[in-house]
N, C-alpha and C. Protein backbone atom coordinates (compact mmCIF):
# COMPACT_ATOMS: atom_id res chain seq x y z
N UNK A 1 125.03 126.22 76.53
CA UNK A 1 124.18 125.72 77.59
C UNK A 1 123.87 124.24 77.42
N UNK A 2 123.36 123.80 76.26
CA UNK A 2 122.84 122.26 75.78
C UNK A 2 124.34 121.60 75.79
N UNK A 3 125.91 122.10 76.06
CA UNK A 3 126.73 121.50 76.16
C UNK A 3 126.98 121.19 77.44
N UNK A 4 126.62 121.54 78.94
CA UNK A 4 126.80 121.65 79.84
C UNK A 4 126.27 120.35 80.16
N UNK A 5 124.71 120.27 79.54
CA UNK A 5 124.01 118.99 80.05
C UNK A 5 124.49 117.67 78.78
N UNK A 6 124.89 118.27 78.13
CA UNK A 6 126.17 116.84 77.44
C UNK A 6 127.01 116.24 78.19
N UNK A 7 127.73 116.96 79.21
CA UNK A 7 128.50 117.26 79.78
C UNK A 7 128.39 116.08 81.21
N UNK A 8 127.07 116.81 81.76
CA UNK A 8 126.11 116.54 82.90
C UNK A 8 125.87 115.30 82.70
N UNK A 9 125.76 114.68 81.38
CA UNK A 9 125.14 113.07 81.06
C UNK A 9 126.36 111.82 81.52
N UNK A 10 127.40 112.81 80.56
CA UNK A 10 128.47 111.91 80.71
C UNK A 10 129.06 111.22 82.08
N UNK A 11 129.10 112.43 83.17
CA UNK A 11 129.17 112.56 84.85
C UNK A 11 127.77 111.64 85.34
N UNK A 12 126.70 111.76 84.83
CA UNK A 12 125.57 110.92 85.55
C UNK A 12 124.46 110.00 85.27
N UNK A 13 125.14 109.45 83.34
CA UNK A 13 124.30 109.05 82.96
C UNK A 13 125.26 107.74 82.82
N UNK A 14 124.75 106.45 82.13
CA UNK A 14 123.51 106.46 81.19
C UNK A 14 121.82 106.56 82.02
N UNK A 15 121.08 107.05 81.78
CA UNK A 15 119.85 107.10 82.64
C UNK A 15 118.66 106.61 81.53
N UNK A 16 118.43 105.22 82.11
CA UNK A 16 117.47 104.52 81.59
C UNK A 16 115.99 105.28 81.28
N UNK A 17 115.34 106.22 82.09
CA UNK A 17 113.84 106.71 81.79
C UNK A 17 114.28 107.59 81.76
N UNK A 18 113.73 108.84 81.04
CA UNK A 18 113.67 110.29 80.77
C UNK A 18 111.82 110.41 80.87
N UNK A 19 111.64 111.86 81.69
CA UNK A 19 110.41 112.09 82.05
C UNK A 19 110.46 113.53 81.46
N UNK A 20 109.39 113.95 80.63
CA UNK A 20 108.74 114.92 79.86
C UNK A 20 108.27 115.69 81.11
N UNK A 21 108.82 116.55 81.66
CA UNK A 21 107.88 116.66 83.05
C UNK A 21 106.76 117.81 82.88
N UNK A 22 106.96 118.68 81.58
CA UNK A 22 106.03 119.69 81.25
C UNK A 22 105.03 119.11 80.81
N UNK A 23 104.96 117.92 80.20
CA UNK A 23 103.95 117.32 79.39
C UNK A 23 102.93 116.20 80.36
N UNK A 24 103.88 115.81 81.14
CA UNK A 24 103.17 115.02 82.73
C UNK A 24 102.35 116.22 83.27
N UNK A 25 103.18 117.24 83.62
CA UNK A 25 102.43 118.44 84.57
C UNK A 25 101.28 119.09 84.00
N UNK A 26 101.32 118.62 82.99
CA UNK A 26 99.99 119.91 82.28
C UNK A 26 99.01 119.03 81.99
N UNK A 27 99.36 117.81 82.00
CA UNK A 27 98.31 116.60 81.46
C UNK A 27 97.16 116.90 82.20
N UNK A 28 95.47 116.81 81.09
CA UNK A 28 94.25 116.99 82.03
C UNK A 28 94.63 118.39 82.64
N UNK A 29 95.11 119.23 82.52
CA UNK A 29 95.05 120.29 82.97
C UNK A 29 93.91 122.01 82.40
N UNK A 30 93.38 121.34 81.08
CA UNK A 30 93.08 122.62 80.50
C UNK A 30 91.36 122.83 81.04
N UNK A 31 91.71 123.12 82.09
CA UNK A 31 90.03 123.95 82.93
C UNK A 31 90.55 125.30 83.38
N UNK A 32 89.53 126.29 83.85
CA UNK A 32 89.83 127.04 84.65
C UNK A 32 90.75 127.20 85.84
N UNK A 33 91.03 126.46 86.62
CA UNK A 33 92.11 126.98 87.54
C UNK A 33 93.21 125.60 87.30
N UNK A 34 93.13 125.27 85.99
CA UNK A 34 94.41 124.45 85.45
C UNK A 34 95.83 125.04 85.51
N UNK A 35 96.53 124.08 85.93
CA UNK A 35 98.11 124.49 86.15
C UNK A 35 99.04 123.23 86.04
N UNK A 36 100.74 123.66 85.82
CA UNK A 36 101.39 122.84 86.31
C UNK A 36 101.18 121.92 87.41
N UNK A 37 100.78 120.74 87.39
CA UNK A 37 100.52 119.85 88.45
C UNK A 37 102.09 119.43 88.87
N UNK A 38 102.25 119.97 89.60
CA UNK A 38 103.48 119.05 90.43
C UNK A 38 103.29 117.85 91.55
N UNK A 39 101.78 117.83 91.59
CA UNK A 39 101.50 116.71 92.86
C UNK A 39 101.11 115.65 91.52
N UNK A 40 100.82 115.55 91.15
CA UNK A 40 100.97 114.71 89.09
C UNK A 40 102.15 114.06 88.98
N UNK A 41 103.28 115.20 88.34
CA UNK A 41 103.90 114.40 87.92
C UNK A 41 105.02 113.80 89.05
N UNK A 42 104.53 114.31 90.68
CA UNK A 42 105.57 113.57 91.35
C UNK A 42 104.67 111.56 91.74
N UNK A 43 103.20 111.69 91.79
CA UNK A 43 102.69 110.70 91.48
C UNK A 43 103.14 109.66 90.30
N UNK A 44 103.07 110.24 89.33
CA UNK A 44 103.93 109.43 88.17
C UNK A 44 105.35 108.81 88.75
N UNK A 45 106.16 109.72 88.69
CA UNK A 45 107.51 109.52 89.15
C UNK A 45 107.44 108.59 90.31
N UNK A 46 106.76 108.45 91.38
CA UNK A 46 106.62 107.55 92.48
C UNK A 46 106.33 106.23 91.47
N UNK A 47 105.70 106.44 91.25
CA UNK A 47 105.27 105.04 90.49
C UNK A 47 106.25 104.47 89.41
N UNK A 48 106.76 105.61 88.98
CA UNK A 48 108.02 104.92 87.58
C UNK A 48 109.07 103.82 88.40
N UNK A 49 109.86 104.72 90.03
CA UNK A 49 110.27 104.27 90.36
C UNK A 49 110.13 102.89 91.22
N UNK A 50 108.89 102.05 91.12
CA UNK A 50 107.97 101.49 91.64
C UNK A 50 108.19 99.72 90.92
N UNK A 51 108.65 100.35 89.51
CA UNK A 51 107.93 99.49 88.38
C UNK A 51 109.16 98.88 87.75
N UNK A 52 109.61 97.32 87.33
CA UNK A 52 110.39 97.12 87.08
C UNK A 52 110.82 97.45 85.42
N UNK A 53 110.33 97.94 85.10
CA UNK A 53 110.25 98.63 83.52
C UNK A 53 111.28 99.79 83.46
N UNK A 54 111.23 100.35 84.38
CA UNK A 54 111.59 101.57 85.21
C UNK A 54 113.16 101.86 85.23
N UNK A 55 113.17 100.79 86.02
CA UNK A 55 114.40 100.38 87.01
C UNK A 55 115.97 100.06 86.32
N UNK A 56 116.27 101.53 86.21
CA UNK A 56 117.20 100.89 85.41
C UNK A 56 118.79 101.41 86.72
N UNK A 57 119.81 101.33 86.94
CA UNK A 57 121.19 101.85 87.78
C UNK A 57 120.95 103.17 88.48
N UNK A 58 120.60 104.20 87.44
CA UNK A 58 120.15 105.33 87.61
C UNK A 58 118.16 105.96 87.83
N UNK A 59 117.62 106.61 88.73
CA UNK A 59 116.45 106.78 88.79
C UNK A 59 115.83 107.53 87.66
N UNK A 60 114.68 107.96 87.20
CA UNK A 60 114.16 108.10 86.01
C UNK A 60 114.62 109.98 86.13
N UNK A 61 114.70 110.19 85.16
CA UNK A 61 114.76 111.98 85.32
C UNK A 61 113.89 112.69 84.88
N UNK A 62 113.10 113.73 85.36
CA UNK A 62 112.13 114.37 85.05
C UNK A 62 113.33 115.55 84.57
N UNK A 63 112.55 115.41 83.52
CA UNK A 63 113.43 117.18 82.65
C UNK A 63 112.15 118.31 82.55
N UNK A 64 112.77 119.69 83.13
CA UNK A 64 112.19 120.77 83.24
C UNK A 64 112.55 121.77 82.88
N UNK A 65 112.27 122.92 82.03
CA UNK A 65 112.35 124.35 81.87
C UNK A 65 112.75 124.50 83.92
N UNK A 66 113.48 125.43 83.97
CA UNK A 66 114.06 126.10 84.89
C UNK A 66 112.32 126.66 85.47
N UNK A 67 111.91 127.44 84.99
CA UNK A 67 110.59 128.24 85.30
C UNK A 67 109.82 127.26 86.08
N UNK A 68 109.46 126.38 85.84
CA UNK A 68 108.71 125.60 86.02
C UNK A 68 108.78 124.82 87.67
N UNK A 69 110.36 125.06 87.97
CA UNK A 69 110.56 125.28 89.41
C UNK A 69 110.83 126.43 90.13
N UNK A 70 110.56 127.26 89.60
CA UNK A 70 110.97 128.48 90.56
C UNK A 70 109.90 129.64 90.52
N UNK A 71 108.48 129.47 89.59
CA UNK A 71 107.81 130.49 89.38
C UNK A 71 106.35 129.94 89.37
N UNK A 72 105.40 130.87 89.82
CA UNK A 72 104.22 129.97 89.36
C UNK A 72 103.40 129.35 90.53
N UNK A 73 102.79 128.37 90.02
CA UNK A 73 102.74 127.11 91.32
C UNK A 73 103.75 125.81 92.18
N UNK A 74 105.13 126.14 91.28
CA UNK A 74 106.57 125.94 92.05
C UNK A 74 106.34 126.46 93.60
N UNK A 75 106.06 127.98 93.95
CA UNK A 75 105.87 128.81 94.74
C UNK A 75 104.75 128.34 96.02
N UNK A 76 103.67 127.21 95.78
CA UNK A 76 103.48 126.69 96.61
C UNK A 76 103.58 125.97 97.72
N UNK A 77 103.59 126.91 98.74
CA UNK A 77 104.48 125.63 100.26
C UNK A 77 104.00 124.43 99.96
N UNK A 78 102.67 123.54 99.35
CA UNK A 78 103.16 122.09 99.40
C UNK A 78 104.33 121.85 98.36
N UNK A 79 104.50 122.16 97.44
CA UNK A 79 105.00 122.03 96.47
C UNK A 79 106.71 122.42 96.30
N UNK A 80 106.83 123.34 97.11
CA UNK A 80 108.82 123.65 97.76
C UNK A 80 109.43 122.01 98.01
N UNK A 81 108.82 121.11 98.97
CA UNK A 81 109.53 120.17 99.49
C UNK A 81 109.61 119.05 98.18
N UNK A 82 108.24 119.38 97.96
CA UNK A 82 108.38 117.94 96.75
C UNK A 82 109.48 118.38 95.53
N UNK A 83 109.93 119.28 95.18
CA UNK A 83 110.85 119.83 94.27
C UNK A 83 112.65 119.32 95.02
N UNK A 84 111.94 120.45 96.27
CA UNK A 84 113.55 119.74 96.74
C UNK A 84 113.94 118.49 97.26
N UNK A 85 113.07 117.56 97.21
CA UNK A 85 113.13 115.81 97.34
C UNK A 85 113.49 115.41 96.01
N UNK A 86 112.99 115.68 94.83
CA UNK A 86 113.58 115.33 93.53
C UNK A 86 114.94 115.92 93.42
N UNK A 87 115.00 117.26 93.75
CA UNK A 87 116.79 117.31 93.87
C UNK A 87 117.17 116.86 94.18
N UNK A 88 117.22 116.36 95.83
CA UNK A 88 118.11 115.76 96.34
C UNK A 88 117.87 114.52 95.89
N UNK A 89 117.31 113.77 95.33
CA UNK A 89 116.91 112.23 94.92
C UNK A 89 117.82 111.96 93.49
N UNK A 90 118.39 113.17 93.28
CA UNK A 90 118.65 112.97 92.09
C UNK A 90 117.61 112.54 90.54
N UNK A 91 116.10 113.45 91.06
CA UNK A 91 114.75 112.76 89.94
C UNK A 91 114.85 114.46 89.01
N UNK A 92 115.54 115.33 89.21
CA UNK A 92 115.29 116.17 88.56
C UNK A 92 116.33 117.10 87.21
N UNK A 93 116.26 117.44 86.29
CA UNK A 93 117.34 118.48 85.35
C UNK A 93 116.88 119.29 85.22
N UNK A 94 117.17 120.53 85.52
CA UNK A 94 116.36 121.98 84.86
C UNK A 94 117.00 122.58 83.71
N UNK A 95 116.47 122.79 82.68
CA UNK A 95 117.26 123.39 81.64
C UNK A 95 117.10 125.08 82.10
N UNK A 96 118.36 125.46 81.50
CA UNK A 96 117.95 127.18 81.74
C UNK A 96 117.05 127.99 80.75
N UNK A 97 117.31 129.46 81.20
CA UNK A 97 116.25 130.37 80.30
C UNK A 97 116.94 130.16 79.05
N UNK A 98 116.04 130.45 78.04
CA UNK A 98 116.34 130.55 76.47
C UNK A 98 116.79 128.78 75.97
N UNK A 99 116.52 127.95 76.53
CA UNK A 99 116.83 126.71 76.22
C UNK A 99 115.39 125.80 75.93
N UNK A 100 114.97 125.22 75.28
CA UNK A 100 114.18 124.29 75.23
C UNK A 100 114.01 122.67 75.89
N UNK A 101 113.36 122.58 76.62
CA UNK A 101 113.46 121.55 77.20
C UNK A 101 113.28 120.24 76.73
N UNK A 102 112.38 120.89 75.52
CA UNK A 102 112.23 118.83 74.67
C UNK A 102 113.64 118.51 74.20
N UNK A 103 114.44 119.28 73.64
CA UNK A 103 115.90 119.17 73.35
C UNK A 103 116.16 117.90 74.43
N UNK A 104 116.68 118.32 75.13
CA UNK A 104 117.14 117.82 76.38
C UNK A 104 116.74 116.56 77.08
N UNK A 105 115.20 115.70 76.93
CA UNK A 105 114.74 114.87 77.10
C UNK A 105 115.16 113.95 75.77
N UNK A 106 114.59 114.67 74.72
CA UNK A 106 114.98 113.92 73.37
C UNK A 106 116.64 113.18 73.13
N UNK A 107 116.97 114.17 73.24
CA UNK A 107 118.92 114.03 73.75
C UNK A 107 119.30 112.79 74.41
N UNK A 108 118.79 112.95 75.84
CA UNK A 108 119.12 112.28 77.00
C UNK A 108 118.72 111.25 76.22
N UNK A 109 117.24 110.65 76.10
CA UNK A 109 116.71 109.18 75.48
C UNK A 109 117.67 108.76 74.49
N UNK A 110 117.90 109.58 73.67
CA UNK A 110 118.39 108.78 72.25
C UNK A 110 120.23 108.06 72.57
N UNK A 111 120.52 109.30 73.09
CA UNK A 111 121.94 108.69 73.35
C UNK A 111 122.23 107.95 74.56
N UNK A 112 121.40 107.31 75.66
CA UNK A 112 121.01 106.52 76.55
C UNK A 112 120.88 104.96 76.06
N UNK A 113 120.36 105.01 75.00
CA UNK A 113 120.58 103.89 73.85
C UNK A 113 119.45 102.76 73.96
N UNK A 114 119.45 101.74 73.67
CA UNK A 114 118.20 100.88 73.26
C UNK A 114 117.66 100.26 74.11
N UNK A 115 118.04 100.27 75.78
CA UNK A 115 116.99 100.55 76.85
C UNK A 115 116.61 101.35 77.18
N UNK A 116 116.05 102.56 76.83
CA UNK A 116 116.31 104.22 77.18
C UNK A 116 114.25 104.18 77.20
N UNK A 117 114.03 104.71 77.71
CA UNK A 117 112.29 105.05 77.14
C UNK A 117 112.09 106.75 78.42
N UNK A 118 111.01 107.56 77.40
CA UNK A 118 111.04 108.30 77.04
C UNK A 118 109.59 108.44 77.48
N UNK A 119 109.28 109.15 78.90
CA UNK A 119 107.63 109.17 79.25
C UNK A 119 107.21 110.55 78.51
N UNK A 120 106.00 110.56 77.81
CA UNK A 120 105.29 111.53 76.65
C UNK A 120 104.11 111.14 76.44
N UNK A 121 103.54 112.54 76.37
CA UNK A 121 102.20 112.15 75.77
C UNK A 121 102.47 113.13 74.26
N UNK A 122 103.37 113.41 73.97
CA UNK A 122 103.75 114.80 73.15
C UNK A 122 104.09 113.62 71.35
N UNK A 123 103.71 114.18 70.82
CA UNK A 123 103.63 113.19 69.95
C UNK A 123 104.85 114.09 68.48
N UNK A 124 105.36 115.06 69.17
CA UNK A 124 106.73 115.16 68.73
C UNK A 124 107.15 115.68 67.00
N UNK A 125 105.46 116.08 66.69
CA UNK A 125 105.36 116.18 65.27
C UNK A 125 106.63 117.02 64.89
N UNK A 126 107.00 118.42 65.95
CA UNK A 126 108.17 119.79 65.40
C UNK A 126 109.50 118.93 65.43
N UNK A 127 109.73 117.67 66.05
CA UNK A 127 110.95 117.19 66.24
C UNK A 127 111.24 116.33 64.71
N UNK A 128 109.88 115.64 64.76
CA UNK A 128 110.16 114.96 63.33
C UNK A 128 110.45 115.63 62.23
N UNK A 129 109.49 117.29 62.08
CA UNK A 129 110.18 117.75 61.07
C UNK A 129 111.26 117.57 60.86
N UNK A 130 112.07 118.42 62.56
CA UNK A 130 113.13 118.71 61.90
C UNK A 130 114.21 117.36 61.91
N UNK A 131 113.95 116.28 62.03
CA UNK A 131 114.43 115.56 61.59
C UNK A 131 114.93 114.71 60.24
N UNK A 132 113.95 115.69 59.49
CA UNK A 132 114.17 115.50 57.62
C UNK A 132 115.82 115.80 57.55
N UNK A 133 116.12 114.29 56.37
CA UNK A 133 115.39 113.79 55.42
C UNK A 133 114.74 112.90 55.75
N UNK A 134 115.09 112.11 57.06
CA UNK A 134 114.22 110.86 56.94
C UNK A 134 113.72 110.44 58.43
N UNK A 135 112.72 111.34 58.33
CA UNK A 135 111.92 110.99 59.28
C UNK A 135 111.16 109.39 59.79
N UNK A 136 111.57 108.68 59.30
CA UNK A 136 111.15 107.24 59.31
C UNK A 136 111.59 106.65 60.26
N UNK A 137 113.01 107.05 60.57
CA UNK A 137 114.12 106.29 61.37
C UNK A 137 113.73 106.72 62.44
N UNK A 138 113.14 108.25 63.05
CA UNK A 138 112.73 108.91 64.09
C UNK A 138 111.05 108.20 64.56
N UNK A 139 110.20 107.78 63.77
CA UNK A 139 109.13 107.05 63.83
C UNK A 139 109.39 105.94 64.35
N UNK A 140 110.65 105.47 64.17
CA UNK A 140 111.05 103.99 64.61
C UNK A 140 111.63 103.68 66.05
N UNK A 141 112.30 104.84 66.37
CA UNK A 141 112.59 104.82 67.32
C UNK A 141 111.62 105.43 68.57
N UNK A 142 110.78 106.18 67.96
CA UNK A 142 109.52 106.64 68.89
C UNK A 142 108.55 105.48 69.28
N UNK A 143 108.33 104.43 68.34
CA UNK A 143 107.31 103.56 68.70
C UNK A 143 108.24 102.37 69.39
N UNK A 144 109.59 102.34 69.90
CA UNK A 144 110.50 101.56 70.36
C UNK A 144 110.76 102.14 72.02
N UNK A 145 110.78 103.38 71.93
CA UNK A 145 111.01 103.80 73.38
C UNK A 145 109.83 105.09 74.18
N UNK A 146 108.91 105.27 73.31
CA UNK A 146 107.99 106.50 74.02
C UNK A 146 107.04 105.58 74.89
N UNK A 147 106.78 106.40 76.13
CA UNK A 147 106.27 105.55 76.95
C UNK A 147 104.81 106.47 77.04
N UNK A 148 103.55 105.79 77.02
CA UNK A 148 102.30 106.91 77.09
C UNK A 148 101.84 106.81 78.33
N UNK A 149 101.32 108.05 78.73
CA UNK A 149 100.49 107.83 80.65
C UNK A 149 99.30 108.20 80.71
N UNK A 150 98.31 107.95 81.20
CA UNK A 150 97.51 108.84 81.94
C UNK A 150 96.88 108.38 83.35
N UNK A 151 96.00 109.28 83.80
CA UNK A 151 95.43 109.15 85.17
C UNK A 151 94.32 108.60 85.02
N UNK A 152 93.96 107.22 85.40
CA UNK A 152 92.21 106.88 85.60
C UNK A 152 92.40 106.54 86.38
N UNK A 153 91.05 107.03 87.37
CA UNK A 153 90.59 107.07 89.05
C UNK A 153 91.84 107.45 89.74
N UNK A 154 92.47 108.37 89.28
CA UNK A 154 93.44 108.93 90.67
C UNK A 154 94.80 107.78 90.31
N UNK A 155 94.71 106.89 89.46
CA UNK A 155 95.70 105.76 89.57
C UNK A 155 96.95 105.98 88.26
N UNK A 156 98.23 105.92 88.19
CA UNK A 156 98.99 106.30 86.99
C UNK A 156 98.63 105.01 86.11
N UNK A 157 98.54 105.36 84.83
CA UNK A 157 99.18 104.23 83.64
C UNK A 157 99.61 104.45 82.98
N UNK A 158 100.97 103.54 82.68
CA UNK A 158 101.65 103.75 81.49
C UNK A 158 101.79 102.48 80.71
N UNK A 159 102.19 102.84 79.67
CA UNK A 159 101.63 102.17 78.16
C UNK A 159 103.15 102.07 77.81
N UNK A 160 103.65 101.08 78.39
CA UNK A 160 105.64 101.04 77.80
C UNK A 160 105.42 100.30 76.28
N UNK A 161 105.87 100.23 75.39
CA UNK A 161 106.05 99.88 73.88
C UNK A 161 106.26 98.68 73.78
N UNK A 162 106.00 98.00 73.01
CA UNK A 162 105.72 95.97 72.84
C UNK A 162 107.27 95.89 72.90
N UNK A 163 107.98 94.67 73.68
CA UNK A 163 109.35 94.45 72.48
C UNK A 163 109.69 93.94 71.70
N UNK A 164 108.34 93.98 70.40
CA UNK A 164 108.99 93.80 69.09
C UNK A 164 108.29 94.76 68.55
N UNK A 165 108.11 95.01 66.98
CA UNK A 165 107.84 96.24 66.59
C UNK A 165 106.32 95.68 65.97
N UNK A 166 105.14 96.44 65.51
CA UNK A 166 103.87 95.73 65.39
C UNK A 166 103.54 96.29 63.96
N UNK A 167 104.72 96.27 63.09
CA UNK A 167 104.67 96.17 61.29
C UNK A 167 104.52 95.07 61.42
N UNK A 168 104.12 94.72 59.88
CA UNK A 168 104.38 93.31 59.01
C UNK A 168 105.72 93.02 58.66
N UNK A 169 105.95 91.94 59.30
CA UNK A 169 107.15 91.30 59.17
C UNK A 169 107.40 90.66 57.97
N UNK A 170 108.63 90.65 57.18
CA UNK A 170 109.10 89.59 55.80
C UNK A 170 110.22 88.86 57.24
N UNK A 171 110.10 87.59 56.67
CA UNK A 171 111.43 86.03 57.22
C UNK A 171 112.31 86.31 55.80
N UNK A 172 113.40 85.91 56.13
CA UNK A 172 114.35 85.48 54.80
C UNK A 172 113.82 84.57 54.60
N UNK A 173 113.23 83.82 54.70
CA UNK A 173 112.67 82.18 54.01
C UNK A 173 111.30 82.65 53.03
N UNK A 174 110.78 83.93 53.10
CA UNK A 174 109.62 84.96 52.00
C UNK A 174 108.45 84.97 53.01
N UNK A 175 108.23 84.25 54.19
CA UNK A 175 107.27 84.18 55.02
C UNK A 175 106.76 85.47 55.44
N UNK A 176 105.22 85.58 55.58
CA UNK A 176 105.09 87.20 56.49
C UNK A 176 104.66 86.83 57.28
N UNK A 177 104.44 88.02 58.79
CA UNK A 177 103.79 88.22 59.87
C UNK A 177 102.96 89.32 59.39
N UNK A 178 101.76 89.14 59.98
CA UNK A 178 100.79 90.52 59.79
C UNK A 178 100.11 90.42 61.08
N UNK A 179 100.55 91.94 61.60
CA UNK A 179 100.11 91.94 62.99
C UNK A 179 98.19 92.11 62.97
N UNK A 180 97.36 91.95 63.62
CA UNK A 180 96.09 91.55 64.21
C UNK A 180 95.50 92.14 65.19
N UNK A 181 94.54 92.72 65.28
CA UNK A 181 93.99 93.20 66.42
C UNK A 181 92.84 92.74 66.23
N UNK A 182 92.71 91.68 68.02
CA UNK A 182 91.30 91.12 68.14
C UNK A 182 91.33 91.38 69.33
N UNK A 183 89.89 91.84 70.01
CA UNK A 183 90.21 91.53 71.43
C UNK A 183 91.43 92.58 72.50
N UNK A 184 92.16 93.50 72.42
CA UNK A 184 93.05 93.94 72.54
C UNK A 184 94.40 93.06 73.02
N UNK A 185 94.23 91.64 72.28
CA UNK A 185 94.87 90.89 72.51
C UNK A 185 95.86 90.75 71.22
N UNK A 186 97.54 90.69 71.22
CA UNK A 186 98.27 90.84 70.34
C UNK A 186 98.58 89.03 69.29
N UNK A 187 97.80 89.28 68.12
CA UNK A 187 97.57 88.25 67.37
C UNK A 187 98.26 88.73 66.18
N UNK A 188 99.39 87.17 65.18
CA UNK A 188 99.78 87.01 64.20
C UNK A 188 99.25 86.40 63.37
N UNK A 189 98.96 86.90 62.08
CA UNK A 189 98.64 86.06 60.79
C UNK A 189 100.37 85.55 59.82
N UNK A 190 100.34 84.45 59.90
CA UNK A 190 101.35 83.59 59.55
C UNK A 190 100.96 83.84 57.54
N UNK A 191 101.73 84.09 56.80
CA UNK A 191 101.55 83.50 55.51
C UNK A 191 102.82 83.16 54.91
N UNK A 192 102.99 82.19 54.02
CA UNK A 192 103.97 82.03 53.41
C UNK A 192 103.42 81.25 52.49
N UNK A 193 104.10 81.79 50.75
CA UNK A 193 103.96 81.20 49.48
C UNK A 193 104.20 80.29 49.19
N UNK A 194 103.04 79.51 48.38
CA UNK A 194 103.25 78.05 48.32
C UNK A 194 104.13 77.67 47.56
């Protein structure tokens, strides 16, 4: 099955954004008559495609468990058209039954390559396991392409990743950078040995 959408990439990718769409849809969701938001994460998605961050040949893809369109609050007449507008828009992948869907987002991003970003609020701890021995390299590439969202006042934000990385830097010349937080403004401390 996970070869099909190997398959599927090659035919329609490279695709610059990958969208977590279980992790968009459930966001702010845990009250009493909490659910898959599909009027959420098609808000998001309006807006990804909006944003020149975004914008890459191909439109962003929301990846989904199969279920998640066909059962549930899928089943809602507002909610039929907005599903089948992402089909036809080409904004949607459904993985099938017995498949995992972070697979498939994770996948898509990594081999999409070093413009690729990766909308999540999922902080991916079961992936890193199993990414031993060296989970470091997977840390590196998470704080390079995960993109964070949420909703204040009804409005999307996302939080795309600096483009440089915000360790302490060594220069070949022995110089460091030490990154700074003042102000939520991004500040360097310069040192180098006398």
């Amino acid at each position: 099955q996970f070869l099909s959408f190997q398959e599927w990439l090659k035919d329609n990718g490279p695709i610059q954004v990958y969208v977590d769409g279980a992790n968009v849809g459930m966001f702010n969701q845990n009250f009493e008559d909490g659910g898959f938001n599909i009027p959420q994460l098609d808000k998001l998605m309006r807006y990804l495609v909006s944003r020149p961050e975004a914008s890459g040949s191909k439109p962003p893809l929301i990846v989904l468990h199969e279920r998640r369109t066909t059962h549930g609050l899928a089943r809602r007449d507002s909610n039929i058209p907005v599903l089948q507008r992402w089909k036809n828009d080409g904004w949607l992948y459904t993985t099938p039954k017995g498949s995992n869907d972070d697979w498939y987002w994770l996948y898509g991003a990594v081999v999409s390559g070093e413009q690729s970003y990766l909308v999540t609020n999922d902080e991916m701890r079961d992936h890193i396991f199993q990414m031993l021995p060296d989970p470091k390299l997977f840390y590196k590439w998470k704080d390079r392409h995960q993109v964070r969202f949420s909703f204040e006042r009804n409005n999307v934000v996302c939080m795309f990743p600096q483009p440089f990385s915000n360790c302490i830097q060594e220069l070949k010349d022995g110089s460091w950078y030490f990154p700074l937080e003042e102000d939520e403004e991004e500040r360097w401390l310069f040192a180098k040995v006398a």
